[in-house]
N, C-alpha and C. Protein backbone atom coordinates (compact mmCIF):
# COMPACT_ATOMS: atom_id res chain seq x y z
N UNK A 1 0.82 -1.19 0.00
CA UNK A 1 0.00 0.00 0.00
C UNK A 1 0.86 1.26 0.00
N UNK A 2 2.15 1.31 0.72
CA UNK A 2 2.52 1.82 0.88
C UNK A 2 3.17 2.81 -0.10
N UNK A 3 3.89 1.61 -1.26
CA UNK A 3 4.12 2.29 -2.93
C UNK A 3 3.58 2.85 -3.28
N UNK A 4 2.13 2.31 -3.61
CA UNK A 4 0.78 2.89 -4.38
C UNK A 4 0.84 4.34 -3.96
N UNK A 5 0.53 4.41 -3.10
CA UNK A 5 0.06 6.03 -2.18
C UNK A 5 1.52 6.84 -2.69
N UNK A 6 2.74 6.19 -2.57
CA UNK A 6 3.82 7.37 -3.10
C UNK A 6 3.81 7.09 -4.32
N UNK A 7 3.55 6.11 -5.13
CA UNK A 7 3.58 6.52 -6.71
C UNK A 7 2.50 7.61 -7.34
N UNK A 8 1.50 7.64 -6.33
CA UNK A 8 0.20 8.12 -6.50
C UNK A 8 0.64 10.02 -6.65
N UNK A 9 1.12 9.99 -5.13
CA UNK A 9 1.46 11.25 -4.90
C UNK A 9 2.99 11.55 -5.75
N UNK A 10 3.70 11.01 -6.33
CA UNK A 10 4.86 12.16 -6.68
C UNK A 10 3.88 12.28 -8.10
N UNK A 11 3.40 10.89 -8.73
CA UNK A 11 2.67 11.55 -9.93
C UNK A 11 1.70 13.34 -9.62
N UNK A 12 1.66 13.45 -8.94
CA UNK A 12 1.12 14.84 -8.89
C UNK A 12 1.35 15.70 -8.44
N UNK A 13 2.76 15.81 -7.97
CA UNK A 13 3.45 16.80 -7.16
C UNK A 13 4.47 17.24 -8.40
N UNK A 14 5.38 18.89 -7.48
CA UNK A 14 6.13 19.16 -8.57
C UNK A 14 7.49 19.03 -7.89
N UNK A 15 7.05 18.41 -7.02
CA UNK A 15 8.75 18.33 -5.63
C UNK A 15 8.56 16.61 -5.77
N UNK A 16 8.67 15.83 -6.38
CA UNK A 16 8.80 14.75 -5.90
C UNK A 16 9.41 13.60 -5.33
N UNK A 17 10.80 14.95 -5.26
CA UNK A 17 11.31 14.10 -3.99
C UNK A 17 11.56 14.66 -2.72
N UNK A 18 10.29 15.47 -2.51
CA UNK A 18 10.10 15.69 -1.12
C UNK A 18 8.65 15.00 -0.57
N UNK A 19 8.48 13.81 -1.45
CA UNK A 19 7.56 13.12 -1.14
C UNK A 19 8.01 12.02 -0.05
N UNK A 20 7.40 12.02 1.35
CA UNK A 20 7.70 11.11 2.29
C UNK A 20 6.39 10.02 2.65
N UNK A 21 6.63 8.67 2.17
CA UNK A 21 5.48 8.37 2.88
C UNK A 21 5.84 7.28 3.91
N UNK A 22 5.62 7.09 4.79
CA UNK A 22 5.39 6.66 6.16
C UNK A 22 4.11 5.42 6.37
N UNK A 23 4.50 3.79 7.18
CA UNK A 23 3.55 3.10 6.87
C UNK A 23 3.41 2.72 8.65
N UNK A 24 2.28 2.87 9.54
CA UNK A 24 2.04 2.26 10.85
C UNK A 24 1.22 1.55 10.86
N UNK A 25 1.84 0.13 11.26
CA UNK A 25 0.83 -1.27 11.73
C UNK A 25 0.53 -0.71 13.04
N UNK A 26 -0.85 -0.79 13.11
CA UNK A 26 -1.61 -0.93 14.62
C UNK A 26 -2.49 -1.91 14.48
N UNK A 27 -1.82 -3.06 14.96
CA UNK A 27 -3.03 -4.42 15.39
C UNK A 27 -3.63 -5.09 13.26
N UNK A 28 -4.62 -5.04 13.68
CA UNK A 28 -5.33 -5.19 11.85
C UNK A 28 -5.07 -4.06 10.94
N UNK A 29 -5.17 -2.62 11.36
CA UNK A 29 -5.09 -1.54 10.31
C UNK A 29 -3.90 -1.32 10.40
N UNK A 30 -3.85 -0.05 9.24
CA UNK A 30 -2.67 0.59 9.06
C UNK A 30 -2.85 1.57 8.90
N UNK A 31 -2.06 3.01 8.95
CA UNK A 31 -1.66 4.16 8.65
C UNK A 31 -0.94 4.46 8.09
N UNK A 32 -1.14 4.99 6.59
CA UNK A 32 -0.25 5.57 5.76
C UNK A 32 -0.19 7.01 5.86
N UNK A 33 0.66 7.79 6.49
CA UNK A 33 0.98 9.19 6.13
C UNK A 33 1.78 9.32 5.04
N UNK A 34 0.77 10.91 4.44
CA UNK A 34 1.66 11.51 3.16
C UNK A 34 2.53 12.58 3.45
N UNK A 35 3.27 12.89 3.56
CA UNK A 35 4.01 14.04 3.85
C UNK A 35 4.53 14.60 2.13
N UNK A 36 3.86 15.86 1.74
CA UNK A 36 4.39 16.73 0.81
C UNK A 36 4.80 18.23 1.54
N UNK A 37 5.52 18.60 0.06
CA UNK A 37 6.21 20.17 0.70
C UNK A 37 4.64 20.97 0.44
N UNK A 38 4.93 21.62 1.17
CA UNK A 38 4.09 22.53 1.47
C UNK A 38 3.58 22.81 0.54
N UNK A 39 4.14 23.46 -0.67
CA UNK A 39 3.75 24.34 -1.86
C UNK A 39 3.01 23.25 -2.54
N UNK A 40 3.29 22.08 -2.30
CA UNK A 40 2.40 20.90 -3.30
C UNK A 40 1.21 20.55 -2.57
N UNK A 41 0.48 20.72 -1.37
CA UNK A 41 0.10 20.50 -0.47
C UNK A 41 -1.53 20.50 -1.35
N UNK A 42 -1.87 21.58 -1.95
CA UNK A 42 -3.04 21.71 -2.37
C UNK A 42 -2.69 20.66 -3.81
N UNK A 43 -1.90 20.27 -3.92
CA UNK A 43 -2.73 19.56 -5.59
C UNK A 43 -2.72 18.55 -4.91
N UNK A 44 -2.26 17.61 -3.93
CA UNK A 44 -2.54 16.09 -3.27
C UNK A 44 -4.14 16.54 -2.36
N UNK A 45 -4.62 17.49 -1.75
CA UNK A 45 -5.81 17.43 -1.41
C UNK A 45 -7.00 17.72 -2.40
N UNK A 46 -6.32 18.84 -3.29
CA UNK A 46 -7.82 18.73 -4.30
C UNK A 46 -8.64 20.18 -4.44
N UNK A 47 -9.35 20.05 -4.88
CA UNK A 47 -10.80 21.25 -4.84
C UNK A 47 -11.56 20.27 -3.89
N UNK A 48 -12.25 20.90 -2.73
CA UNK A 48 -12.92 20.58 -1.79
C UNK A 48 -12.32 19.05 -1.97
N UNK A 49 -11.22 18.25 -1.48
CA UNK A 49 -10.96 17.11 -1.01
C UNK A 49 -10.86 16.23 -2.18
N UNK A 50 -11.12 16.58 -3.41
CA UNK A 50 -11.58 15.62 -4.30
C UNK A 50 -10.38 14.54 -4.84
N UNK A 51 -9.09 14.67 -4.74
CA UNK A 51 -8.11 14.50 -5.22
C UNK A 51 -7.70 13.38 -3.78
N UNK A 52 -7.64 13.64 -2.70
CA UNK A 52 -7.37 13.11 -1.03
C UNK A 52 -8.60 12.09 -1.34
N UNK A 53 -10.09 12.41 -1.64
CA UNK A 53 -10.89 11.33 -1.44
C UNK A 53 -10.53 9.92 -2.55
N UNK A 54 -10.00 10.35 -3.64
CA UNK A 54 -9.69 9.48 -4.92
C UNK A 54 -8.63 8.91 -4.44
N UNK A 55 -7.90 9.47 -3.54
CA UNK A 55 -6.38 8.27 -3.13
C UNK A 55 -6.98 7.54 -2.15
N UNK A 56 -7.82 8.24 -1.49
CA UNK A 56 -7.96 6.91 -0.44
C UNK A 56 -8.91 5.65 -0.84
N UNK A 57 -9.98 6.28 -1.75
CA UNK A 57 -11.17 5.56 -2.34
C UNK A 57 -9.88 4.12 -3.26
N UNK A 58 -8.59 4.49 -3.84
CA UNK A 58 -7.88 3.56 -4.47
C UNK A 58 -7.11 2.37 -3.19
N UNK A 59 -6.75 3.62 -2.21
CA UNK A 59 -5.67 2.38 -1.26
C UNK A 59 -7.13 1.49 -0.19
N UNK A 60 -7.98 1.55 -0.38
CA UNK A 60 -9.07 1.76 0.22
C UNK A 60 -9.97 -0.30 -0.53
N UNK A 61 -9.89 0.12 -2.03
CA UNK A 61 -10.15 -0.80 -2.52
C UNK A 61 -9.15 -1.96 -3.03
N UNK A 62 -7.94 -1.27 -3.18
CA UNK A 62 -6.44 -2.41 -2.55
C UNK A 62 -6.79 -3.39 -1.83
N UNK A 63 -6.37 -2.24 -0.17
CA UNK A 63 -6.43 -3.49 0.84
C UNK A 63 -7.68 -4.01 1.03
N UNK A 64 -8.76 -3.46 0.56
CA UNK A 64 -10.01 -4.88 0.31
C UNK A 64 -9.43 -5.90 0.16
N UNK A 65 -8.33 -6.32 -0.56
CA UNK A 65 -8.69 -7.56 -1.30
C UNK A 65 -7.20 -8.35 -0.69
N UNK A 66 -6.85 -7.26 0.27
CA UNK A 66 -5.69 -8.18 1.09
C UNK A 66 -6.11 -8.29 2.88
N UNK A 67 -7.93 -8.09 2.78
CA UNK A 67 -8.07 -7.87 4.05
C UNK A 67 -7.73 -7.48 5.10
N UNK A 68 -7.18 -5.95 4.77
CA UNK A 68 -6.90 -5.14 6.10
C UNK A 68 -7.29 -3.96 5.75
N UNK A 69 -7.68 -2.89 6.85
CA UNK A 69 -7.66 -1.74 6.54
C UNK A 69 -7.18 -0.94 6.91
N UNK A 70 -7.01 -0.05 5.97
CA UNK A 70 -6.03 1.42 5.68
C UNK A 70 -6.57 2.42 5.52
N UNK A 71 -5.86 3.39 6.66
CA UNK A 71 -5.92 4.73 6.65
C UNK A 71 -5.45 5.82 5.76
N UNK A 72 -5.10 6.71 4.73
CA UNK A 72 -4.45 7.64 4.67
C UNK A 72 -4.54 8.94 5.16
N UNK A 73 -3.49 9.37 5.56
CA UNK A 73 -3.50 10.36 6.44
C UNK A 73 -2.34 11.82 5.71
N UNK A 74 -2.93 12.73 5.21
CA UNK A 74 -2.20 13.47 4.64
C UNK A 74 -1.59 14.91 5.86
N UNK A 75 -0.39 14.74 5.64
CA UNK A 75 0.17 15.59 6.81
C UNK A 75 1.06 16.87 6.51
């Protein structure tokens, strides 16, 4: 999951290698934080979220199918 979400995000950033992503097992779920630079900050969230809801709606239907679930958490 963890790839996905950074292949996801440098595809749309203009810093992409200040793309950090970060993976926490807690118990069954997980937490993926995105960390972008600042200035890229609005094209990984979107117009009203729309761009943040489409990454998660993808890592979302992933781990469906590896039975766990995942958070993303954009930071």
């Amino acid at each position: 999951m963890k790839e996905l979400v950074e292949v996801v995000a440098k595809a749309l950033v203009d810093n992409p290698d200040e793309v950090v992503v970060t993976e926490k097992n807690e118990g069954r779920n997980t937490v993926i934080e995105l960390h972008v630079a600042a200035s890229d900050m609005g094209k990984v969230i979107g117009k009203q979220g729309r761009i943040a809801k489409a990454i998660r709606s993808v890592v979302k239907a992933a781990s469906t199918r590896e039975n766990k679930r995942v958070d993303v958490e954009i930071v």
